[in-house]
Protein backbone atom coordinates (compact mmCIF):
# COMPACT_ATOMS: atom_id res chain seq x y z
CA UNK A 1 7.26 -86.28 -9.45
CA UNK A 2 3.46 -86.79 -9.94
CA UNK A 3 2.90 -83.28 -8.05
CA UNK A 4 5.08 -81.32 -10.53
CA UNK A 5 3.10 -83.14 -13.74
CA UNK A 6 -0.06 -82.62 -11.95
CA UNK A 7 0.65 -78.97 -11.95
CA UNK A 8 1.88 -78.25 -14.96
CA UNK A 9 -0.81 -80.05 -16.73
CA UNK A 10 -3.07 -78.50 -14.47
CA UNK A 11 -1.50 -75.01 -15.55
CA UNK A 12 -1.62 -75.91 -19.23
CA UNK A 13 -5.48 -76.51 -18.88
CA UNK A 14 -5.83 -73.19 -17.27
CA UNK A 15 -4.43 -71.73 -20.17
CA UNK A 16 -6.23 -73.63 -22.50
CA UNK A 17 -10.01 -72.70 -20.79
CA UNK A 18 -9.45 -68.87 -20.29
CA UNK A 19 -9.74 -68.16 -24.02
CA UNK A 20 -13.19 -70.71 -24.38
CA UNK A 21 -16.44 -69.14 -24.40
CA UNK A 22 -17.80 -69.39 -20.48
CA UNK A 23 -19.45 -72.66 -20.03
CA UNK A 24 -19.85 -75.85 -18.42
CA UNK A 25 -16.52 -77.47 -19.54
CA UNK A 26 -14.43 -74.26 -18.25
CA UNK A 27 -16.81 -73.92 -15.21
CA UNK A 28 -15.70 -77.60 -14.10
CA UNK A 29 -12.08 -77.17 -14.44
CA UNK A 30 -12.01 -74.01 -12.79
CA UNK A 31 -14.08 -75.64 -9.83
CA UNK A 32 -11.64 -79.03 -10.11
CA UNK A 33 -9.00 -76.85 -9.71
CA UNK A 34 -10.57 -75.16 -6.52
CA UNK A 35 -11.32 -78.49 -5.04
CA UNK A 36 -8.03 -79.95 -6.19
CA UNK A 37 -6.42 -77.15 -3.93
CA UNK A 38 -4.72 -79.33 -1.00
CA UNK A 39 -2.68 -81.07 -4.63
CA UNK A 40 -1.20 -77.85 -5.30
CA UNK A 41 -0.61 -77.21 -1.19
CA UNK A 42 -0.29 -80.23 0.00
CA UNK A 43 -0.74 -79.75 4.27
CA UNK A 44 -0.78 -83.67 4.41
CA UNK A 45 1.06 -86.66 2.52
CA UNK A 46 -1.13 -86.97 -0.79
CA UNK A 47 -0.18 -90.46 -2.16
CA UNK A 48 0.73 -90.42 -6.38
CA UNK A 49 -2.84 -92.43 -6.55
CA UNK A 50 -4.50 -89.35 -5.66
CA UNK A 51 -2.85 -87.24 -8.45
CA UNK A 52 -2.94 -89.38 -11.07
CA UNK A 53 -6.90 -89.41 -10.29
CA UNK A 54 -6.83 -85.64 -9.92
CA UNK A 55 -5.17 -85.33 -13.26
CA UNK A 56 -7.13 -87.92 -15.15
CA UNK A 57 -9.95 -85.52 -13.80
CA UNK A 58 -8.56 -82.61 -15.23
CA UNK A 59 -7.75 -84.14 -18.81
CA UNK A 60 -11.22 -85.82 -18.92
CA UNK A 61 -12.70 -82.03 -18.97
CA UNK A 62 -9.95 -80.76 -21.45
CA UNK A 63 -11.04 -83.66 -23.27
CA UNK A 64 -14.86 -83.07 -23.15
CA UNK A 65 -14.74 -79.55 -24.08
CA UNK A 66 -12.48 -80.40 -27.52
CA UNK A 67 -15.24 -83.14 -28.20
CA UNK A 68 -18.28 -81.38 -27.04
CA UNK A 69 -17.55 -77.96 -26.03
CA UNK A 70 -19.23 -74.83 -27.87
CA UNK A 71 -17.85 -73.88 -31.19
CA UNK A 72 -20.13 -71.02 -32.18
CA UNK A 73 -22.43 -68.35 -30.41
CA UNK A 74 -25.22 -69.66 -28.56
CA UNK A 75 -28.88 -69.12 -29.31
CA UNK A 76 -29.84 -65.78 -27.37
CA UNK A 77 -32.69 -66.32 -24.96
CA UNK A 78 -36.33 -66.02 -26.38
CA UNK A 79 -38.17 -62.70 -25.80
CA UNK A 80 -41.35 -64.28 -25.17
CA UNK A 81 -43.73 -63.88 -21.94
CA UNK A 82 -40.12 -63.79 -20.22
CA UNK A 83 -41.07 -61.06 -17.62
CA UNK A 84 -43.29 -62.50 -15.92
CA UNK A 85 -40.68 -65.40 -14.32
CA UNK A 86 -39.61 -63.02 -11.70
CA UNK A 87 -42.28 -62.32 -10.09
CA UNK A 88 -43.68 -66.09 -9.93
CA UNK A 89 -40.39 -66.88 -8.75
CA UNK A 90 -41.22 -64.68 -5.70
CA UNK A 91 -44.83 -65.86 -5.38
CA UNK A 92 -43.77 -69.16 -5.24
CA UNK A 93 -41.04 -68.69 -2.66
CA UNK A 94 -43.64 -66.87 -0.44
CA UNK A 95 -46.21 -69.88 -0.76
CA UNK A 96 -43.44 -72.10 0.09
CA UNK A 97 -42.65 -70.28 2.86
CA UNK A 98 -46.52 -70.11 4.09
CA UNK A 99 -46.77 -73.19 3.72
CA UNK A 100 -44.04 -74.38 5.72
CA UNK A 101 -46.11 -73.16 8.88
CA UNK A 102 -49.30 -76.01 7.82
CA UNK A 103 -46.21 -78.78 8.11
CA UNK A 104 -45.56 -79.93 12.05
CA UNK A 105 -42.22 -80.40 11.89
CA UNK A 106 -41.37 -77.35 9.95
CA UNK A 107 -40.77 -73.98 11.17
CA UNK A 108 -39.40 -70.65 9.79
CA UNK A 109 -36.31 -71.23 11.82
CA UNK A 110 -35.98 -74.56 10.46
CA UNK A 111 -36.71 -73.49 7.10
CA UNK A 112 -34.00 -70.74 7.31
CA UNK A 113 -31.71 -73.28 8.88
CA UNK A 114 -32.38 -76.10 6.36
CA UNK A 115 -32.69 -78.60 9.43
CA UNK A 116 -36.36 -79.48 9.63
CA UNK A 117 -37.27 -82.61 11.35
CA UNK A 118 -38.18 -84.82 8.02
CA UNK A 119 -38.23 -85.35 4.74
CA UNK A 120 -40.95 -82.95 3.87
CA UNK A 121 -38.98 -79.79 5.87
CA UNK A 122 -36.32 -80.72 3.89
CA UNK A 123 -38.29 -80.30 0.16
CA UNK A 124 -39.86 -77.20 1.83
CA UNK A 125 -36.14 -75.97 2.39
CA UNK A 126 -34.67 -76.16 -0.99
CA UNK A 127 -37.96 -75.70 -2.97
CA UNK A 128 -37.28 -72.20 -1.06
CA UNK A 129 -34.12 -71.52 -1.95
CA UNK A 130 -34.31 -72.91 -5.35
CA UNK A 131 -37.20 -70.10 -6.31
CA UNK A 132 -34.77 -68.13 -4.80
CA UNK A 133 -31.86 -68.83 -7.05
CA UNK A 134 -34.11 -68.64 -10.50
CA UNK A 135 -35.38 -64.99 -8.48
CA UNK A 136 -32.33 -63.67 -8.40
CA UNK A 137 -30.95 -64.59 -11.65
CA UNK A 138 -33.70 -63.28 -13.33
CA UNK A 139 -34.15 -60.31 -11.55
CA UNK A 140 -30.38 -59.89 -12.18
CA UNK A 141 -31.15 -60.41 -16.28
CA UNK A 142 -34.13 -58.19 -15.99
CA UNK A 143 -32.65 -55.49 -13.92
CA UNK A 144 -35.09 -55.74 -11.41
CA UNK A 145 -34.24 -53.79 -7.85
CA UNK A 146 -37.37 -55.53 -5.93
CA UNK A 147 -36.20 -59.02 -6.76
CA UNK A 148 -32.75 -58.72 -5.88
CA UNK A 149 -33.45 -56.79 -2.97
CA UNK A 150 -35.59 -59.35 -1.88
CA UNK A 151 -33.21 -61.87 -3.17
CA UNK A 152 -30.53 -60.04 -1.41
CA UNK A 153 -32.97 -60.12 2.06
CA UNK A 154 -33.53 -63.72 2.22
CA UNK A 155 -30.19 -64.88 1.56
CA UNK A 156 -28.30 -62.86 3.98
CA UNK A 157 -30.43 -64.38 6.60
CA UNK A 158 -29.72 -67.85 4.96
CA UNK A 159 -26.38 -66.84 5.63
CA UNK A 160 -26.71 -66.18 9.10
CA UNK A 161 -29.01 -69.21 10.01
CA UNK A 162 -26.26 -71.40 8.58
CA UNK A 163 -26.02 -71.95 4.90
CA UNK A 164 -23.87 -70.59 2.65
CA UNK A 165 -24.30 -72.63 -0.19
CA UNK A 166 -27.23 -71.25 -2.12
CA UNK A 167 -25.59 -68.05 -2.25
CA UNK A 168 -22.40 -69.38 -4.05
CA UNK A 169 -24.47 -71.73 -6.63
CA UNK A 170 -26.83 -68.68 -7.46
CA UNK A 171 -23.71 -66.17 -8.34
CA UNK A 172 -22.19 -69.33 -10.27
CA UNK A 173 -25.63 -70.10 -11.81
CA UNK A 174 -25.74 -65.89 -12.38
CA UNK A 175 -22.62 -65.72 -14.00
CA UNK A 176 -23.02 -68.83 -16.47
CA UNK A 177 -26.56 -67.77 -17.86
CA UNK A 178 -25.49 -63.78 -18.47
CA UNK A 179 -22.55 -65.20 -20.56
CA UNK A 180 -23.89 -68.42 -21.87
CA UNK A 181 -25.71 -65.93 -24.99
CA UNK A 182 -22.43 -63.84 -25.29
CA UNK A 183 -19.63 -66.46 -25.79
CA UNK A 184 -17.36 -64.58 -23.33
CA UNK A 185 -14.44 -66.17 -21.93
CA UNK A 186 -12.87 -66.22 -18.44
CA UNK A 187 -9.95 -63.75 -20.04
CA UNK A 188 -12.74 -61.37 -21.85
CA UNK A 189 -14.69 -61.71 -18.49
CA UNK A 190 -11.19 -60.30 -16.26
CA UNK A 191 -10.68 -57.33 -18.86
CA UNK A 192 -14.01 -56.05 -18.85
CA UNK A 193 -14.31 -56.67 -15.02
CA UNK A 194 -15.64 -53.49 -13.53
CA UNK A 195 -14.96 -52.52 -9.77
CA UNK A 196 -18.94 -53.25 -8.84
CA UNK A 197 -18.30 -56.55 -9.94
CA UNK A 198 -14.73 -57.26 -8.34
CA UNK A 199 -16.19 -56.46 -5.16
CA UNK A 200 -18.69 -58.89 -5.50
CA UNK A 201 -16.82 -61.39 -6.32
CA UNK A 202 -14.95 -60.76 -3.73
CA UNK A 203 -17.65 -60.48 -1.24
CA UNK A 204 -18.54 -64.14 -2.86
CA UNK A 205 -14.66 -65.21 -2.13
CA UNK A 206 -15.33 -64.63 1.50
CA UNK A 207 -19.07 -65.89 2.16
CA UNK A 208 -17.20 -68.85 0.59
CA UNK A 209 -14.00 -69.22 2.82
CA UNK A 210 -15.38 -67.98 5.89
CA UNK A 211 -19.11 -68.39 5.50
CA UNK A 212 -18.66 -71.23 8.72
CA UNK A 213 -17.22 -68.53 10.76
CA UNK A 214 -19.65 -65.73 9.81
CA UNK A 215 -22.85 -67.79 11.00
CA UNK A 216 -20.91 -69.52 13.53
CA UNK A 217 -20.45 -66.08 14.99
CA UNK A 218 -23.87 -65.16 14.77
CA UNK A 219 -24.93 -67.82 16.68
CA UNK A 220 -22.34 -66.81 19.21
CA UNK A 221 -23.85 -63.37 19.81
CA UNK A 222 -27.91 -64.79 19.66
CA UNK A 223 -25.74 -66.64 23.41
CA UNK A 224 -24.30 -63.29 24.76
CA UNK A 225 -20.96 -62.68 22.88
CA UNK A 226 -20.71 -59.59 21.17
CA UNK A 227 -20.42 -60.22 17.18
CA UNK A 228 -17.19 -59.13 16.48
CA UNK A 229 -15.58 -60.76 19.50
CA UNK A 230 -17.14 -63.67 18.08
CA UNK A 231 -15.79 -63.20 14.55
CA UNK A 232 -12.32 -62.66 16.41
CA UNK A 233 -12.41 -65.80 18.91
CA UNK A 234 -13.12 -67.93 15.93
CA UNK A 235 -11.26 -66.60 13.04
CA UNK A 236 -8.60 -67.05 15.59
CA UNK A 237 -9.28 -70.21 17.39
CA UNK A 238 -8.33 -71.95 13.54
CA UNK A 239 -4.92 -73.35 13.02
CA UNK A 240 -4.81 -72.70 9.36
CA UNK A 241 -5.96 -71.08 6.40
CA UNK A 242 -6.61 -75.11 5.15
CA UNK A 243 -8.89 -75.30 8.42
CA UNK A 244 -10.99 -72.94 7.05
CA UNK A 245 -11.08 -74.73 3.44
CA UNK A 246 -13.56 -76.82 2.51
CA UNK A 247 -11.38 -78.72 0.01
CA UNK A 248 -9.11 -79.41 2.50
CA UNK A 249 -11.76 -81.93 4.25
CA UNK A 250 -12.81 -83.32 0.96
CA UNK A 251 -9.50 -84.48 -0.16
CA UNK A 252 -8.59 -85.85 3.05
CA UNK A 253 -11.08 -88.45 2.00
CA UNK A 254 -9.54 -89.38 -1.47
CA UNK A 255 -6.38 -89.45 0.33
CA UNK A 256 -7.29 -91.74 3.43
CA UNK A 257 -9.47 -94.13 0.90
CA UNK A 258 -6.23 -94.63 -1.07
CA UNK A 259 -3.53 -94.69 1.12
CA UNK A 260 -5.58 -97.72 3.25
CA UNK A 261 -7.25 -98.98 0.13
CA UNK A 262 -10.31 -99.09 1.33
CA UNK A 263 -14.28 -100.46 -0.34
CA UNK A 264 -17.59 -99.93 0.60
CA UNK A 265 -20.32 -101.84 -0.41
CA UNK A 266 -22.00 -100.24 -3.63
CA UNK A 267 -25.79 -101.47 -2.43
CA UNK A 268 -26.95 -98.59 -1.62
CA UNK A 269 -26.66 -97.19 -5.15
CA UNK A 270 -29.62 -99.85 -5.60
CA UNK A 271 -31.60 -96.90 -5.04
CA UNK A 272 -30.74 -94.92 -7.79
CA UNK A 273 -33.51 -94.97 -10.26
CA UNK A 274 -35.77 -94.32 -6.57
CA UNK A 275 -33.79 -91.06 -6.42
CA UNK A 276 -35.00 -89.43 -9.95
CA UNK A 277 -38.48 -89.44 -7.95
CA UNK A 278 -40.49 -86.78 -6.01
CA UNK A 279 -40.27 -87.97 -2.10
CA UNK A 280 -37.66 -90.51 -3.06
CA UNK A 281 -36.99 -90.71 0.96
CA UNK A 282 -39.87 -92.04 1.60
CA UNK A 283 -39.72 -94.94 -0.55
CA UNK A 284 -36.70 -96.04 0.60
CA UNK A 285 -33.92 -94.09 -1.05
CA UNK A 286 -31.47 -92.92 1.59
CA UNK A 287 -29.60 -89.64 -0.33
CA UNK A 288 -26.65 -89.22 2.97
CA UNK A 289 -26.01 -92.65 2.93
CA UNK A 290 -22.64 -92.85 1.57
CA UNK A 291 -21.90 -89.32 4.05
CA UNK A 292 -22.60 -91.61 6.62
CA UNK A 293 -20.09 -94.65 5.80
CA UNK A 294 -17.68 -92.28 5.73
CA UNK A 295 -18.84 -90.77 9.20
CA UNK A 296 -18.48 -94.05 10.52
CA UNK A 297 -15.12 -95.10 8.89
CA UNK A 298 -13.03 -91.37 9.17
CA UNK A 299 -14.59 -89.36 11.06
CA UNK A 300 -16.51 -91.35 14.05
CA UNK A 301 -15.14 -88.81 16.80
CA UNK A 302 -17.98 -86.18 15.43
CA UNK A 303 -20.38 -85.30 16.79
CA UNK A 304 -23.92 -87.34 15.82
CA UNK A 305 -25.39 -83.40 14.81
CA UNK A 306 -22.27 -82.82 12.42
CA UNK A 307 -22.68 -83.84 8.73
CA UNK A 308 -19.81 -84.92 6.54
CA UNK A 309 -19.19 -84.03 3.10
CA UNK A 310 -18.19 -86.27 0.49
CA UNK A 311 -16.01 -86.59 -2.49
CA UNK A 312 -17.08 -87.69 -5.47
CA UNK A 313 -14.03 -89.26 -7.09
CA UNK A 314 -13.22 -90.85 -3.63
CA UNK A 315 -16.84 -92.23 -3.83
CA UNK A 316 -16.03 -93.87 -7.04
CA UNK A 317 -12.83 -95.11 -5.52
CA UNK A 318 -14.44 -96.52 -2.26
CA UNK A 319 -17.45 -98.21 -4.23
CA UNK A 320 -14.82 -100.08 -7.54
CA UNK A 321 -11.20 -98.88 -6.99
CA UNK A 322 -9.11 -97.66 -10.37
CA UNK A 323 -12.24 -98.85 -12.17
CA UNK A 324 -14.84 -96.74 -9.99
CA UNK A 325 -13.01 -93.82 -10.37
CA UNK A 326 -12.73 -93.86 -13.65
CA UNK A 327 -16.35 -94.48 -14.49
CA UNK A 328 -17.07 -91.44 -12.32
CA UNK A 329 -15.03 -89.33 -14.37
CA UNK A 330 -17.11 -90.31 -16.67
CA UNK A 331 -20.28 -89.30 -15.16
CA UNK A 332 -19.22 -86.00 -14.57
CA UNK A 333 -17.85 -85.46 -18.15
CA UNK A 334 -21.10 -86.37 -19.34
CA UNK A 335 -23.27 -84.35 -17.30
CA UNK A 336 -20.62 -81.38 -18.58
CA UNK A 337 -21.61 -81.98 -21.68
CA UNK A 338 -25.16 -82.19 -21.48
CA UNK A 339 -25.15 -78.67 -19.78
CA UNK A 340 -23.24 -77.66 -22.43
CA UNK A 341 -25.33 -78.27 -25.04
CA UNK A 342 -28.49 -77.13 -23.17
CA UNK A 343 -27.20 -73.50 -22.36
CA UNK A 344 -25.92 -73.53 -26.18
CA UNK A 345 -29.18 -74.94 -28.16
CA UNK A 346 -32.04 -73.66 -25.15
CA UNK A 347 -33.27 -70.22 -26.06
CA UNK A 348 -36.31 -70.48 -23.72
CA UNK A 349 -36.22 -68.67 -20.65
CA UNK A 350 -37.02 -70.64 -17.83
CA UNK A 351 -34.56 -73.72 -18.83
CA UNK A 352 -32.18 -71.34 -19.56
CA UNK A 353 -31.75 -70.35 -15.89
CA UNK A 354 -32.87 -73.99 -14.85
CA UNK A 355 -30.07 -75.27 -17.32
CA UNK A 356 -27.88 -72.82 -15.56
CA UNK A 357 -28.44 -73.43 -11.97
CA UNK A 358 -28.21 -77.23 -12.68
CA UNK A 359 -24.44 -76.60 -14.17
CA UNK A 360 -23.35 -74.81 -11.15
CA UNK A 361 -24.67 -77.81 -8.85
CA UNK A 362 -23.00 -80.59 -11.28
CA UNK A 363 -19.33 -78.58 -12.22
CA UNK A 364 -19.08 -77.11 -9.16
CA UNK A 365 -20.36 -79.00 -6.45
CA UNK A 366 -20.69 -82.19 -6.74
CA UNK A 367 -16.88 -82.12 -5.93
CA UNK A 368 -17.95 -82.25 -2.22
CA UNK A 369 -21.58 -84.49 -3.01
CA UNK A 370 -22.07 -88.04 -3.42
CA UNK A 371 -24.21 -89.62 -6.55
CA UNK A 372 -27.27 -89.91 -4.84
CA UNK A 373 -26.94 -86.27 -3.32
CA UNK A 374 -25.93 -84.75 -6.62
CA UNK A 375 -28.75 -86.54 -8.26
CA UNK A 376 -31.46 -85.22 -5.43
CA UNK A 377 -29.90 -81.55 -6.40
CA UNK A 378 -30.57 -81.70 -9.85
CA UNK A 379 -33.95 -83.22 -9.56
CA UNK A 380 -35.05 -80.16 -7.83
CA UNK A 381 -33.88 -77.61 -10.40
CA UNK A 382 -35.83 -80.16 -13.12
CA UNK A 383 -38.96 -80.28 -11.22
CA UNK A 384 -39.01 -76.63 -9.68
CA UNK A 385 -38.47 -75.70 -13.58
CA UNK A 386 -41.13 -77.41 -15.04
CA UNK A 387 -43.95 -75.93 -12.35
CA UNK A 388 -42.55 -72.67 -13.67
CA UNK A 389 -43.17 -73.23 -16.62
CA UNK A 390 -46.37 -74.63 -15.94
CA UNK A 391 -47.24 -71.70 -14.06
CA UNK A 392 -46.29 -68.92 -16.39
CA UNK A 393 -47.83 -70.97 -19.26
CA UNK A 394 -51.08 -70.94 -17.48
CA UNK A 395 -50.68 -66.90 -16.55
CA UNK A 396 -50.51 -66.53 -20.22
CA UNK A 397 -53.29 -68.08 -21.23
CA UNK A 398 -55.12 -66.81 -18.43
CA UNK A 399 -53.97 -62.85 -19.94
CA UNK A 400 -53.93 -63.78 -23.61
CA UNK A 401 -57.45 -65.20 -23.09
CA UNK A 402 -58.97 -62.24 -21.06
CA UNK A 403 -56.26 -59.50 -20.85
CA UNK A 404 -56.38 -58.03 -24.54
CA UNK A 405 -53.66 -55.89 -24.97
CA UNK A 406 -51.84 -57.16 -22.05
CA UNK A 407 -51.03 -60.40 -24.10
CA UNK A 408 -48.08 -58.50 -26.22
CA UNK A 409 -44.75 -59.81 -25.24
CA UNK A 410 -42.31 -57.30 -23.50
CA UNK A 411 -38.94 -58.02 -22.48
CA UNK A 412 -39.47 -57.10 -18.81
CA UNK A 413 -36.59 -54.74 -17.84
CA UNK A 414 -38.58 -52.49 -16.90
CA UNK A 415 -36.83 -51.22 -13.52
């Protein structure tokens, strides 16, 4: 019973979002709905518990968008010194990546693999791929070949050292900026959807599914196997399409939690307020630490070198039940509508794409993120966006102050 009203309702929402302007109430229903996958397809028992959380989810978003949602065309993105973001985005991602050879513990490899030793690999890591994300949506918005070739160059090696995620945030992030000045919606978006951009979203589709499997292979070959043996042995070795999808995992935690009715102890979200600070790690603020209860109560048969995602609803479930759940509803309905109203009322630059970037990390995935992860996410965006900004502030009063003509403002796509 609960799986027929959970996806009918769920249908009726779809309906709903695919005539609102593309935002971040439609981008988090769409990605509930991905996540919310194994409800539709059930490949295990999923208790009614689970739905009705699933579709309290799913009317908590409807619910935000009628309340808070856009109602009018956003404010189109200032023209000012704008040109000069993509090519600090680069700098910066170079110096990061220089730098990372003056840090012990830090190598290129690591860097590309996003497993260096300590805390500071890891803020060399993802200040790296964060310039990288605000690179290529900008050099995407200012038509620029360099930056998303180089864009293009440094993820697909991302890719093949082991991470797919940045590459599926930045299209998300991509897609919610170029239509957060149009007021487009998902059914506008599908009719003027051109081949070029079918493919890639197809292309995105399978990074996303099968990213594991691509690198996976890679790492095969770099040991002797030939690449598309490699692709073959694993794409093979799977039991099931649900194997190979990430959702699958996740809600096998929502669904264990409730069918034994199990708590955690919420302690460790003492170290919340320590988390909204640069090097929160080393003062004590532990951003895996809820991953690894759930290691330790589901999964203990891994491996100690394999990480465990979480589930956000589940992690409001383990930490207060009924009540937990629903104040983490909450949370994300209220971090959908801040986004909201920052992509509607920003019209600088720089926290445009910042505001966009953070929206794909917060509707998207925090679906497979704990608090204290999702919280460590966004802090980057806010921090890497305000040294831009610093930056390009400074560049301009360097130029206005000793470049003459060069201070006139110029919208930058320019090849």
């Amino acid at each position: 019973m609960f799986h027929i009203a959970f996806v009918s309702i769920a249908l009726a929402g779809v309906f709903y979002f695919l005539r609102r302007p593309l935002g971040a109430f439609p981008l988090g229903y769409f990605s509930s709905l991905i996540w919310f996958v194994p409800a539709f397809f059930p490949t295990y028992p999923i208790d009614d518990e689970a739905y009705f959380y699933y579709l309290a989810c799913l009317i908590a978003i409807v619910a935000g968008d009628v309340l808070f949602g856009w109602r009018r065309k956003n404010k189109s993105v200032s023209q000012t010194g704008r040109k000069d973001v993509a090519s600090w985005s680069a700098i910066l991602a170079t110096f990061v990546v220089l730098g990372a050879l003056y840090l012990p513990s830090v190598s290129i490899t690591s860097l590309a693999l996003g497993k260096a030793n300590d805390q500071a690999g890891g803020v060399v890591y993802y200040s790296f791929a964060t310039s990288l994300s605000f690179l290529a949506v900008a050099g995407l918005y200012f038509r620029k070949r360099w930056a998303l070739a180089v864009a293009a160059m440094c993820y697909a090696e991302i890719l093949l050292s082991g991470d797919r995620t940045q590459i599926v945030l930045t299209a998300i992030a991509s897609a919610i900026f170029l239509s957060s000045g149009k007021c487009i919606s998902p059914l506008s978006l599908v009719r003027r959807l051109r081949f070029a951009w079918l493919a890639a979203f197809i292309l995105l589709a399978i990074v996303g599914i099968y990213g594991k499997t691509i690198y996976g292979a890679f790492f095969d070959s770099l040991n002797g196997a030939t690449f598309s043996s490699a692709i073959e042995h694993r794409y093979s070795s799977s039991e099931s399409f649900a194997d190979k999808f990430e959702p699958y995992h996740t809600q096998m935690i929502m669904q264990l939690a409730v069918s034994r009715g199990d708590r955690i102890s919420p302690d460790y979200l003492l170290s919340v307020p320590l988390q909204f600070l640069p090097w929160s790690g080393s003062l004590g603020g532990d951003v895996h630490a809820q991953s690894e209860m759930l290691k330790k109560m589901y999964f203990s048969g891994w491996s100690d070198s394999s990480g465990v995602a979480s589930n956000f609803l589940a992690e409001g479930y383990l930490v207060g039940g009924t009540a937990g759940v629903t104040f983490f509803i909450f949370l994300y309905v209220f971090g959908l509508a801040i986004f909201s109203k920052m992509l509607s009322l920003t019209t600088a630059l720089i926290p445009r794409i910042g505001s966009s970037l953070g929206a794909a990390f917060w509707a998207f995935y925090i679906h497979r993120c704990s608090l204290l992860q999702m919280i460590g996410h966004e802090k980057r965006v806010v921090y890497f966006s305000l040294f831009l900004v610093i930056v390009c502030a400074m560049f301009l009063i360097m130029r206005r102050s000793f470049g003459g003509a060069g201070s006139r403002s110029d919208d930058g796509r320019d090849g």
